[in-house]
N, C-alpha and C. Protein backbone atom coordinates (compact mmCIF):
# COMPACT_ATOMS: atom_id res chain seq x y z
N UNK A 1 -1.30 0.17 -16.93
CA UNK A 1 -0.52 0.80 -15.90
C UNK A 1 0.72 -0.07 -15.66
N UNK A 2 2.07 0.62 -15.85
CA UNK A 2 3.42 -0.32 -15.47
C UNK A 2 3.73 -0.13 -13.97
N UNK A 3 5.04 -0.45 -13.96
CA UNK A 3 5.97 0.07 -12.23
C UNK A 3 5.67 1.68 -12.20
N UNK A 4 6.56 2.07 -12.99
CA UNK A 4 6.93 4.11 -13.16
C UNK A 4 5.27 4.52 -12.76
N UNK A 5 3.94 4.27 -12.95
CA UNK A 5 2.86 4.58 -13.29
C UNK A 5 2.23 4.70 -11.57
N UNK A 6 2.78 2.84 -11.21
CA UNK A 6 2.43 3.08 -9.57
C UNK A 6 3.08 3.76 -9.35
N UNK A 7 4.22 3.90 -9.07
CA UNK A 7 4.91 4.17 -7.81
C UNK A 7 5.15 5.70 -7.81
N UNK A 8 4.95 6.25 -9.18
CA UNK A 8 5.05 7.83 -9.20
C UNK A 8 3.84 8.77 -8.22
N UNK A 9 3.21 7.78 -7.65
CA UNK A 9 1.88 8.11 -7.14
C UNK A 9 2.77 8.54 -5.53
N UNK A 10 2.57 9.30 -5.13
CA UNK A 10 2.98 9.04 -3.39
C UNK A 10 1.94 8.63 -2.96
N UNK A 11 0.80 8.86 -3.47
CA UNK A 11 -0.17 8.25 -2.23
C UNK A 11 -0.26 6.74 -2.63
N UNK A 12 -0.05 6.28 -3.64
CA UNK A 12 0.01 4.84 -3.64
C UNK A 12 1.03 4.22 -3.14
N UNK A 13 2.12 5.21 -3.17
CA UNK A 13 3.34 4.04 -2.18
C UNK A 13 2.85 4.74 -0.97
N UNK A 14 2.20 5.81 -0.56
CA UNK A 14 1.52 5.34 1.01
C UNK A 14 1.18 4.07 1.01
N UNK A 15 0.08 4.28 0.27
CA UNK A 15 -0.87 2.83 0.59
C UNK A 15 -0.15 1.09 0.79
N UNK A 16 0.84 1.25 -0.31
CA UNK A 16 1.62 0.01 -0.22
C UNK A 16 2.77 -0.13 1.14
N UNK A 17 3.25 1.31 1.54
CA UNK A 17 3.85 1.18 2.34
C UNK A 17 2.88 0.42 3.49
N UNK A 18 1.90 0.94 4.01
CA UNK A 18 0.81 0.41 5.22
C UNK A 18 1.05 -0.85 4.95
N UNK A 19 0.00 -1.11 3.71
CA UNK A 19 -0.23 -2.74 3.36
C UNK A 19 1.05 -3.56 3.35
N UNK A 20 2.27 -3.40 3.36
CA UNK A 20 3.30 -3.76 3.84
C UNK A 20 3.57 -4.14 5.32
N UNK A 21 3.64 -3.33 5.92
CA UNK A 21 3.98 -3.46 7.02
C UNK A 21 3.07 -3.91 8.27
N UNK A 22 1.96 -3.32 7.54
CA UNK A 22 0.26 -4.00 8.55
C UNK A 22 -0.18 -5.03 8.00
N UNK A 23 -0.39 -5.29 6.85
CA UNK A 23 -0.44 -6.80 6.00
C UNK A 23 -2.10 -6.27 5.88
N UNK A 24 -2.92 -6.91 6.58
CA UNK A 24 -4.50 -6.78 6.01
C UNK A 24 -4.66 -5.36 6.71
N UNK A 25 -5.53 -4.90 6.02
CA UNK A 25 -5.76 -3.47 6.45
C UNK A 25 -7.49 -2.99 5.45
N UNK A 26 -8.34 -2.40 6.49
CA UNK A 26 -9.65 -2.01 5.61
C UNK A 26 -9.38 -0.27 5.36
N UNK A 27 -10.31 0.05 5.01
CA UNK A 27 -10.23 1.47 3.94
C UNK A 27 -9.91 2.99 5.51
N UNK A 28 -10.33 2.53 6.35
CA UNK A 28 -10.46 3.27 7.16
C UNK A 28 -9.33 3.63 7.86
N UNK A 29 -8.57 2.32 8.25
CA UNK A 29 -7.34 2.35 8.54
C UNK A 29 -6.23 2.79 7.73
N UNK A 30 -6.63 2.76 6.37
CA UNK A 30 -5.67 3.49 5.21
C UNK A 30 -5.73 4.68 5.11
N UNK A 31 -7.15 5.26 5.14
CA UNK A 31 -7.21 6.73 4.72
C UNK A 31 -6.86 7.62 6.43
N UNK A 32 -6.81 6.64 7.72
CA UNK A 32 -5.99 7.42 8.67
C UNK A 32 -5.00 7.13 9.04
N UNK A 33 -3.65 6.27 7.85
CA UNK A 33 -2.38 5.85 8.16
C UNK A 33 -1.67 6.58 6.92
N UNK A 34 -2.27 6.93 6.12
CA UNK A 34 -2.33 7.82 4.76
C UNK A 34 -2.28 8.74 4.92
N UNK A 35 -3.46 10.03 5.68
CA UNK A 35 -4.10 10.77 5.74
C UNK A 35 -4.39 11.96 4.07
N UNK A 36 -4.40 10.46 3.27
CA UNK A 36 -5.51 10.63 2.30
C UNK A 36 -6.84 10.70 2.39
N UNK A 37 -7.66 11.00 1.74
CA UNK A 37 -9.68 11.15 1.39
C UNK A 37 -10.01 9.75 1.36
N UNK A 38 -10.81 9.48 1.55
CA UNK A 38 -11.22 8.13 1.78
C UNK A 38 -11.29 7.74 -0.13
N UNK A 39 -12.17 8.54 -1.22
CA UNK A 39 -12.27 8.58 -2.66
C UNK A 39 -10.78 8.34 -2.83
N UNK A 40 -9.67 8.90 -2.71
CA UNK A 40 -8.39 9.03 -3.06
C UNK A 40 -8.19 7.64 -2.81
N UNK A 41 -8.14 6.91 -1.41
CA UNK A 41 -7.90 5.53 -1.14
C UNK A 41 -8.47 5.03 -2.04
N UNK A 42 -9.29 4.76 -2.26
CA UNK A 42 -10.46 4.40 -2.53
C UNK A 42 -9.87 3.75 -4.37
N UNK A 43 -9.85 5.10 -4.97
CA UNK A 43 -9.45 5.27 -6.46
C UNK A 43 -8.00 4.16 -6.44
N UNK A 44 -6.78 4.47 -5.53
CA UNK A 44 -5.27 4.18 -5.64
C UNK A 44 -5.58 2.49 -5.87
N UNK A 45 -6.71 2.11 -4.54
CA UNK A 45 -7.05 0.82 -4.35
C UNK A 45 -6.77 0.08 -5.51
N UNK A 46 -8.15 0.55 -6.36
CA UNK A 46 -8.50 -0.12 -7.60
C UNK A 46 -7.67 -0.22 -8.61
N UNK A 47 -6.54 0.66 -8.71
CA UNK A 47 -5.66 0.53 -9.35
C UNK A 47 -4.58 -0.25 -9.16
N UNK A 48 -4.60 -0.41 -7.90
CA UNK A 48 -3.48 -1.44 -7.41
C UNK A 48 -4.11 -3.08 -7.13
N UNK A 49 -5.14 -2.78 -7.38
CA UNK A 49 -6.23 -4.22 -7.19
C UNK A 49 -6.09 -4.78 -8.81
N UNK A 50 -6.39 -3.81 -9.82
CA UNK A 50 -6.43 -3.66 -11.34
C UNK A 50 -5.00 -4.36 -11.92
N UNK A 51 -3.84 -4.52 -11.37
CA UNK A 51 -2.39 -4.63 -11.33
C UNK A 51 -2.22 -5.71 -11.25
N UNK A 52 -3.08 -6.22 -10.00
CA UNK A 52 -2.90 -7.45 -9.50
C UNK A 52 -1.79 -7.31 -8.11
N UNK A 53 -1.48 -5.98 -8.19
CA UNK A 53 -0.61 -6.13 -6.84
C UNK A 53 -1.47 -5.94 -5.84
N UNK A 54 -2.92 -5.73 -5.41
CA UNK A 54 -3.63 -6.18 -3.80
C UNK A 54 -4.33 -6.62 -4.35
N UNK A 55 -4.86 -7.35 -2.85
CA UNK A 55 -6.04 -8.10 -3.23
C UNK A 55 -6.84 -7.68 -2.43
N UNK A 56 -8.45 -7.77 -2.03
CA UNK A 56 -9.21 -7.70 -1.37
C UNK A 56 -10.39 -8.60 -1.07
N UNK A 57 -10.31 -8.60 0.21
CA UNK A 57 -11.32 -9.67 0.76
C UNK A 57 -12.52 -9.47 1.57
N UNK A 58 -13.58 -9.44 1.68
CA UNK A 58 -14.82 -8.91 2.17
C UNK A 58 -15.28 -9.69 3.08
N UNK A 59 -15.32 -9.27 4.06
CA UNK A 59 -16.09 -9.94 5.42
C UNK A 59 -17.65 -8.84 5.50
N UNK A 60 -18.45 -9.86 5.61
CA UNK A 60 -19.85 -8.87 5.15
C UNK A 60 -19.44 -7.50 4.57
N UNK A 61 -19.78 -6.37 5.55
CA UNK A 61 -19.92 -4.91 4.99
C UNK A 61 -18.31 -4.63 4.95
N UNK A 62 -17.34 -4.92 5.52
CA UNK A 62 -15.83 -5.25 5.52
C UNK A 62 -15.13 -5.61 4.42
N UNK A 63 -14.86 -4.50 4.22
CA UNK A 63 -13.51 -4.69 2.83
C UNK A 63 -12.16 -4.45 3.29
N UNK A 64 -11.21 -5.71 3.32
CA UNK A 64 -9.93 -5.78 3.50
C UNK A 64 -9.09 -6.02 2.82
N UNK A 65 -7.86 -4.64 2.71
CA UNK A 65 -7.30 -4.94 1.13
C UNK A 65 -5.72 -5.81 2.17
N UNK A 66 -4.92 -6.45 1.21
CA UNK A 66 -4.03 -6.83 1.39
C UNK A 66 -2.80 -6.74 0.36
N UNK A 67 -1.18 -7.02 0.28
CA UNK A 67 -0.66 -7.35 -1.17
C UNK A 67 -0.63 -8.66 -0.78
N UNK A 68 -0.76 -9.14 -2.46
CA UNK A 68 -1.90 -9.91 -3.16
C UNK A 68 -0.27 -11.08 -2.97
N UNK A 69 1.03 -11.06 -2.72
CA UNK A 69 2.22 -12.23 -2.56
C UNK A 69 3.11 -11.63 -1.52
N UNK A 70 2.61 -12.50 -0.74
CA UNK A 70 3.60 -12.25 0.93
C UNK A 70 5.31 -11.52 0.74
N UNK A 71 5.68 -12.83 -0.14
CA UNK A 71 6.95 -12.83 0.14
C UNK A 71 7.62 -11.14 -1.11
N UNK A 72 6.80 -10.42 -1.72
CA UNK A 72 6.44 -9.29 -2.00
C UNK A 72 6.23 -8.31 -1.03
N UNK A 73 5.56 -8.67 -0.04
CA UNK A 73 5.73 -7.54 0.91
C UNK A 73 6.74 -7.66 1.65
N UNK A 74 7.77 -8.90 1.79
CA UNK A 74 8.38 -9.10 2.91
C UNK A 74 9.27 -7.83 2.20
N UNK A 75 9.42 -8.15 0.68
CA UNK A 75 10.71 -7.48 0.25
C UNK A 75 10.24 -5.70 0.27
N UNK A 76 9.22 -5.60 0.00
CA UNK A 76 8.53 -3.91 -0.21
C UNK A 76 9.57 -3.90 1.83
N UNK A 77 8.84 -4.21 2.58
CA UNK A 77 9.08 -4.52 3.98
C UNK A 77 10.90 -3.63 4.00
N UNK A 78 11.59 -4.79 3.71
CA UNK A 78 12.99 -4.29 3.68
C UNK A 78 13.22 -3.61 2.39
N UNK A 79 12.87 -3.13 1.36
CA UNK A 79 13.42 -2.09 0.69
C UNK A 79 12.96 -0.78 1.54
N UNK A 80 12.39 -0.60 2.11
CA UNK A 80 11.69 1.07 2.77
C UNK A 80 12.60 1.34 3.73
N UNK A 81 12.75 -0.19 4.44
CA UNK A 81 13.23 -0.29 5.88
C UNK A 81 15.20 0.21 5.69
N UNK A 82 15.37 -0.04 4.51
CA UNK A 82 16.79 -0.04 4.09
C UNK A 82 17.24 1.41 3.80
N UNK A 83 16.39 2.12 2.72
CA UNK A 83 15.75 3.22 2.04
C UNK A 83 15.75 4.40 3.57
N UNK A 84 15.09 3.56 4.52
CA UNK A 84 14.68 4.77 5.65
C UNK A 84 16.11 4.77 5.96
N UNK A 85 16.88 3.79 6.32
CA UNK A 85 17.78 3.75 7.16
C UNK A 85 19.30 4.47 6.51
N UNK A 86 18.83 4.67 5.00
CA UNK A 86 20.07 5.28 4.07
C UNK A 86 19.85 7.26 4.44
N UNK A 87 18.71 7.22 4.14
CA UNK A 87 18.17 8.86 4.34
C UNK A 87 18.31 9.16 5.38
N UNK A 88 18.50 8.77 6.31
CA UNK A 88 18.15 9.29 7.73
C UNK A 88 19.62 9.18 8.25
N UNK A 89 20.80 8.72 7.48
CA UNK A 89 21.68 8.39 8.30
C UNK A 89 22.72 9.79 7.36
N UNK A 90 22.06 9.98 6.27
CA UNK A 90 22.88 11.24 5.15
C UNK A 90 22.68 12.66 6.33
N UNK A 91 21.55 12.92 7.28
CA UNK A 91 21.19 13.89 7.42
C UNK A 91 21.71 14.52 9.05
């Protein structure tokens, strides 16, 4: 899986968008900041876990995914934030 492969996904740049901006986040909070299927989360996860772009960390029954280099989200962070602020200002 390359860049073109994630990101053609919308529900995976959901997911990265969240994990961006919320930083740790478990499955529950994704699939109702998403309002993707929990399987759908679930699937995008592993693929983005598979990448190496999140990571996940387990507190007992608690699975918390995160991206896997801060200063990666800072930038995901301000490309959206830039991105929102270009679209919204055309309209």
């Amino acid at each position: 899986m390359d860049l073109e492969d994630v990101m053609s996904s919308r529900g995976r740049a959901r997911i990265i968008k969240v994990l961006a901006f919320e930083g740790e986040v478990n499955i529950s909070k994704l699939v109702k900041s998403t309002g993707l299927s929990y399987p759908t989360v679930c699937s995008h996860l592993a693929k983005l876990k598979e990448i190496g772009l999140v990571d996940e960390v387990s507190y007992g029954r608690v699975r918390i995914f995160r991206i896997r280099d801060r200063e990666l989200a800072t930038l995901i962070r301000q490309v959206i934030t830039k991105l929102e602020k270009i679209t919204s200002s055309e309209t």
